[in-house]
N, C-alpha and C. Protein backbone atom coordinates (compact mmCIF):
# COMPACT_ATOMS: atom_id res chain seq x y z
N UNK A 1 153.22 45.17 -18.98
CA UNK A 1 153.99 44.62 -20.07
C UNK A 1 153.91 45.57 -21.26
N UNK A 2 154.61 45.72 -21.88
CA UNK A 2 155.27 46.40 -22.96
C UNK A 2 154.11 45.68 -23.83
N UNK A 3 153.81 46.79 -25.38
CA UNK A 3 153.06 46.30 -26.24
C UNK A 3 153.89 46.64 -27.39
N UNK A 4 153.29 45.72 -28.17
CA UNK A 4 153.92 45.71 -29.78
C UNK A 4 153.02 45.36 -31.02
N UNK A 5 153.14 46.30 -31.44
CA UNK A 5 152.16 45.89 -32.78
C UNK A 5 152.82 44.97 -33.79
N UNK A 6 152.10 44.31 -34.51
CA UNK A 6 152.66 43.66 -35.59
C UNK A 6 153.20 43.54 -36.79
N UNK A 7 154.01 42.70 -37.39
CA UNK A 7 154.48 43.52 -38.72
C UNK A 7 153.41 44.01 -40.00
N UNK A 8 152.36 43.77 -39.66
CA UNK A 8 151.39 44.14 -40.77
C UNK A 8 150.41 45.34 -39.42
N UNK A 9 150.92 45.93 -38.77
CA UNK A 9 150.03 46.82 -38.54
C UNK A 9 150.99 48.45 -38.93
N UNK A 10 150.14 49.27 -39.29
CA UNK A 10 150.68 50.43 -39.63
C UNK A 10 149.75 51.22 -38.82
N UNK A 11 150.61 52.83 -38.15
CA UNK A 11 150.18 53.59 -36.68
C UNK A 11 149.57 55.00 -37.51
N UNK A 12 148.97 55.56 -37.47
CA UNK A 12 149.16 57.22 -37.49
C UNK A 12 148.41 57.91 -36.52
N UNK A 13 148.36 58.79 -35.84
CA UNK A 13 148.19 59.90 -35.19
C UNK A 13 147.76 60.83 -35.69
N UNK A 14 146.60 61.20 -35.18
CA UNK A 14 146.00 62.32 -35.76
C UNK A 14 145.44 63.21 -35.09
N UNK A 15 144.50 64.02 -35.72
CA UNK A 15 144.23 65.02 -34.36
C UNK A 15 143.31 64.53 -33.01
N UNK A 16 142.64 63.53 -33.87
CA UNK A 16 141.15 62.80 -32.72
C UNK A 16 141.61 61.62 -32.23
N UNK A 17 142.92 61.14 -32.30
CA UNK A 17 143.72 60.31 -32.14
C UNK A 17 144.83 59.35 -32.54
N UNK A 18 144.32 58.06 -32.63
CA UNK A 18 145.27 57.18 -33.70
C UNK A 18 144.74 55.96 -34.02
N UNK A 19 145.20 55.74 -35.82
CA UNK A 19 144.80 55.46 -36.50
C UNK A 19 145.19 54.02 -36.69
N UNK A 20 144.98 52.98 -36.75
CA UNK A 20 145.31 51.54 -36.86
C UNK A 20 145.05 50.74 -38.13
N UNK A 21 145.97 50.16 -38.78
CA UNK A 21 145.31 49.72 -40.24
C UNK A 21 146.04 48.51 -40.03
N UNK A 22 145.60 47.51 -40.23
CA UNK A 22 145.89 46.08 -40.33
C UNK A 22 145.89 45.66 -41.69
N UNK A 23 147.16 45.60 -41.97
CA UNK A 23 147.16 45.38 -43.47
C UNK A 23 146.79 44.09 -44.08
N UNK A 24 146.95 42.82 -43.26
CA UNK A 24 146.27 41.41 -43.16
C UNK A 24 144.62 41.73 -43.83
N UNK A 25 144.04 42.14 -42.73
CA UNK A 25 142.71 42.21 -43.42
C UNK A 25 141.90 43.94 -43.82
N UNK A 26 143.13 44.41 -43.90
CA UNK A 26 142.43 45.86 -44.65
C UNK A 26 141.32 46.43 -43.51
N UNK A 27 141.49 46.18 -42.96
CA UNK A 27 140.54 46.52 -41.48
C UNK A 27 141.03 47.89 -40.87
N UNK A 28 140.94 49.10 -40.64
CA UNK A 28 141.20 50.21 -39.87
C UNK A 28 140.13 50.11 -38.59
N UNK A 29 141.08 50.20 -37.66
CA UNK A 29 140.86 50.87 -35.88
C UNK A 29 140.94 52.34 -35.81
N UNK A 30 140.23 52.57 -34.81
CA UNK A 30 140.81 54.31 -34.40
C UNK A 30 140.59 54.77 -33.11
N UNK A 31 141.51 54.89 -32.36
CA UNK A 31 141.49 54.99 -31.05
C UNK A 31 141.50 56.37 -30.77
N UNK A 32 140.37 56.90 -29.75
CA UNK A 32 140.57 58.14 -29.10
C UNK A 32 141.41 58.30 -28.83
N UNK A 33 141.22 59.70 -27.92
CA UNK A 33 142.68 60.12 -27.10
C UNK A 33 143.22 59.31 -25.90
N UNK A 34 142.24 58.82 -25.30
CA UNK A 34 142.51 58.12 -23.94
C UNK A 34 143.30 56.92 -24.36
N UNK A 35 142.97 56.07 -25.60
CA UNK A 35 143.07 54.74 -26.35
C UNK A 35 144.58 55.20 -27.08
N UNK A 36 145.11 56.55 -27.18
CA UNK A 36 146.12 56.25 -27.48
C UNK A 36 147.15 56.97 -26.62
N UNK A 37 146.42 57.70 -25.58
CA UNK A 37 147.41 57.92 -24.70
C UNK A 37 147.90 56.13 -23.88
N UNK A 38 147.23 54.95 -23.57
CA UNK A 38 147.31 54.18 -23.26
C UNK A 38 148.19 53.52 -24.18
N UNK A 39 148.19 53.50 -25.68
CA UNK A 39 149.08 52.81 -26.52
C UNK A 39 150.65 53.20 -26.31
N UNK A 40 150.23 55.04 -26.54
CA UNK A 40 151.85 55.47 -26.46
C UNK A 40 152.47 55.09 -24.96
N UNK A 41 152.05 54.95 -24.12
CA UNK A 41 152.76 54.59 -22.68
C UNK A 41 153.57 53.17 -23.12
N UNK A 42 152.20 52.09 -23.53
CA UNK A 42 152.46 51.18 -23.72
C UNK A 42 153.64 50.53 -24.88
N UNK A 43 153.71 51.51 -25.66
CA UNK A 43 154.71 51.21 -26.41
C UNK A 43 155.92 51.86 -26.04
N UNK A 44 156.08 52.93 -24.92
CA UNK A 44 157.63 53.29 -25.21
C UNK A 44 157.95 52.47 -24.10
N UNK A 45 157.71 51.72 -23.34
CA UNK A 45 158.10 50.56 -22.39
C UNK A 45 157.47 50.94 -20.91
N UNK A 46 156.29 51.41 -20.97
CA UNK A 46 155.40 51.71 -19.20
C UNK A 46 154.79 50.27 -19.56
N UNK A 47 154.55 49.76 -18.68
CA UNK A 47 153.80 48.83 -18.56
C UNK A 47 151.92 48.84 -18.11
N UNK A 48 151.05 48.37 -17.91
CA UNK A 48 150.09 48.50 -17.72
C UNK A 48 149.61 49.43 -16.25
N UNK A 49 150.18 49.05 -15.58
CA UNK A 49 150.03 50.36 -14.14
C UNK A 49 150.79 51.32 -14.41
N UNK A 50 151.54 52.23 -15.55
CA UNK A 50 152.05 52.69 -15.95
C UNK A 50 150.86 53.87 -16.73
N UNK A 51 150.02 53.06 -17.46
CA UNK A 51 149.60 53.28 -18.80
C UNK A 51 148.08 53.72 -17.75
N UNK A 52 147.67 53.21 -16.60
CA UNK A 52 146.67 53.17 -15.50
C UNK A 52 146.70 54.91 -15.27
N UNK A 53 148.43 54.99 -14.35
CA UNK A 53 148.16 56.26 -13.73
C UNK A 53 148.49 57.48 -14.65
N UNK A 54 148.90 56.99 -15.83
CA UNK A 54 148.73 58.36 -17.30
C UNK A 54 147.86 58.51 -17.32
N UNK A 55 146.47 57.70 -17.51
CA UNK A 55 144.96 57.96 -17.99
C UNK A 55 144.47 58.75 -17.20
N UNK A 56 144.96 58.07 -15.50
CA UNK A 56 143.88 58.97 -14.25
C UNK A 56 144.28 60.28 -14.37
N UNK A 57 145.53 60.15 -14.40
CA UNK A 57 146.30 61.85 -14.50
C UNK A 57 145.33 62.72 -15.35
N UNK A 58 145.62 62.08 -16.53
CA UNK A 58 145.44 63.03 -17.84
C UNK A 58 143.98 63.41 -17.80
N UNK A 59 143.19 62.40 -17.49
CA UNK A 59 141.33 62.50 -17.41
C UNK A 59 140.91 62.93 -16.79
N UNK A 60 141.72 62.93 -15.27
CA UNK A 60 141.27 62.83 -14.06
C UNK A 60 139.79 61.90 -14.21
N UNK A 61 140.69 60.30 -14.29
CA UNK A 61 139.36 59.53 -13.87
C UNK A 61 139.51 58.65 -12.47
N UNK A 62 138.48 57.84 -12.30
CA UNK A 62 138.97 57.02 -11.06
C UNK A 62 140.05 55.66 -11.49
N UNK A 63 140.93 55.66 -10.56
CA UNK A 63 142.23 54.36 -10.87
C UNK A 63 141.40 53.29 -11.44
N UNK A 64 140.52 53.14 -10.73
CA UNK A 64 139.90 51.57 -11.15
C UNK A 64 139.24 51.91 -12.40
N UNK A 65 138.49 53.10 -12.55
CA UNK A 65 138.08 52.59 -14.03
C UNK A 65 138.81 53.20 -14.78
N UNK A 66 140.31 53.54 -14.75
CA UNK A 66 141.36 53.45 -15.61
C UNK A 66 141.87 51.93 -15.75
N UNK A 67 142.21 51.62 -14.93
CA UNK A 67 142.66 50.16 -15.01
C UNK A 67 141.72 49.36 -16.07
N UNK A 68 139.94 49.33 -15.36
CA UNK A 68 139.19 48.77 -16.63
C UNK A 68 139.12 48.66 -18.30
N UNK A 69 139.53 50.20 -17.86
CA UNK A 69 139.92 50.74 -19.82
C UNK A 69 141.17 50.24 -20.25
N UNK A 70 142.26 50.62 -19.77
CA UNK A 70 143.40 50.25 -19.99
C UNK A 70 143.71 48.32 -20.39
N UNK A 71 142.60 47.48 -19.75
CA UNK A 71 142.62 45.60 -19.25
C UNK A 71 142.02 45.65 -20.71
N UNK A 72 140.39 46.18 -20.66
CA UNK A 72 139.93 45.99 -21.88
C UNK A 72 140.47 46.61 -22.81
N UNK A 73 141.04 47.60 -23.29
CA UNK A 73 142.27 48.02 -24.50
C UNK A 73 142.87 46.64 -25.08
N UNK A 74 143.80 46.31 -24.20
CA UNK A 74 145.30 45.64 -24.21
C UNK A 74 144.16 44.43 -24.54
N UNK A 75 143.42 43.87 -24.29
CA UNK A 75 143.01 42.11 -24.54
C UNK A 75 142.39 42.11 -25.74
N UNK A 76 141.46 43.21 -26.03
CA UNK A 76 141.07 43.41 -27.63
C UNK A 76 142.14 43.99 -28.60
N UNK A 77 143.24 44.55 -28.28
CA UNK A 77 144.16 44.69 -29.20
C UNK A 77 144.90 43.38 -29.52
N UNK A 78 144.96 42.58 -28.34
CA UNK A 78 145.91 40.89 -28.45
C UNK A 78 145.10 40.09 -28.87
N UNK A 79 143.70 40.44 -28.18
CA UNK A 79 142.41 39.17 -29.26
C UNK A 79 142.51 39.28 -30.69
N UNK A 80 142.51 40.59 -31.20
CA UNK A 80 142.14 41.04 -32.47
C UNK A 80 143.57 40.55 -33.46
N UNK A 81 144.72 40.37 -32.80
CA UNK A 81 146.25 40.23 -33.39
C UNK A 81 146.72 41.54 -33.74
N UNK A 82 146.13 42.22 -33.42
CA UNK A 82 147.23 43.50 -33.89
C UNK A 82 148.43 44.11 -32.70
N UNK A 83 148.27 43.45 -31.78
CA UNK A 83 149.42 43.60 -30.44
C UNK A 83 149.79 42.45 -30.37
N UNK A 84 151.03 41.90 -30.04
CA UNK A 84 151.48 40.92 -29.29
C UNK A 84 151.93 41.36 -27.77
């Protein structure tokens, strides 16, 4: 599934990754590279096995513990409200 941030979240990209600011509670995130190679999949419309075999590619890690990273990403970004 496709991800979307919210209207109070603002993105930037940087060199060590990307940057998350929740303007609700003034709170900044910052996601490595892996954490936002998983976002950008996820946001231009890959879905989660999508966002799986970018990581293994890119890391060369194992599928499954791409998948792990990728499950836990996506549920703490929707727990936290900054994804719907």
């Amino acid at each position: 599934m496709a991800l979307k941030f919210g209207a109070d979240v603002s993105t930037a990209e940087t060199d060590y990754g990307t940057v998350l600011l929740d303007e609700r509670a003034g709170a900044y995130w910052e996601l490595n590279p892996t954490g936002t190679l998983v976002v950008r999949t996820l946001m231009a419309g890959g879905d989660e096995a999508d966002a799986v075999a970018a990581l293994a590619a890119e890391f060369a890690i194992d599928p499954d513990r791409a998948k792990r990273d990728v499950d836990a990403l996506v549920q703490e970004l929707r727990a936290s409200g900054l994804a719907e």
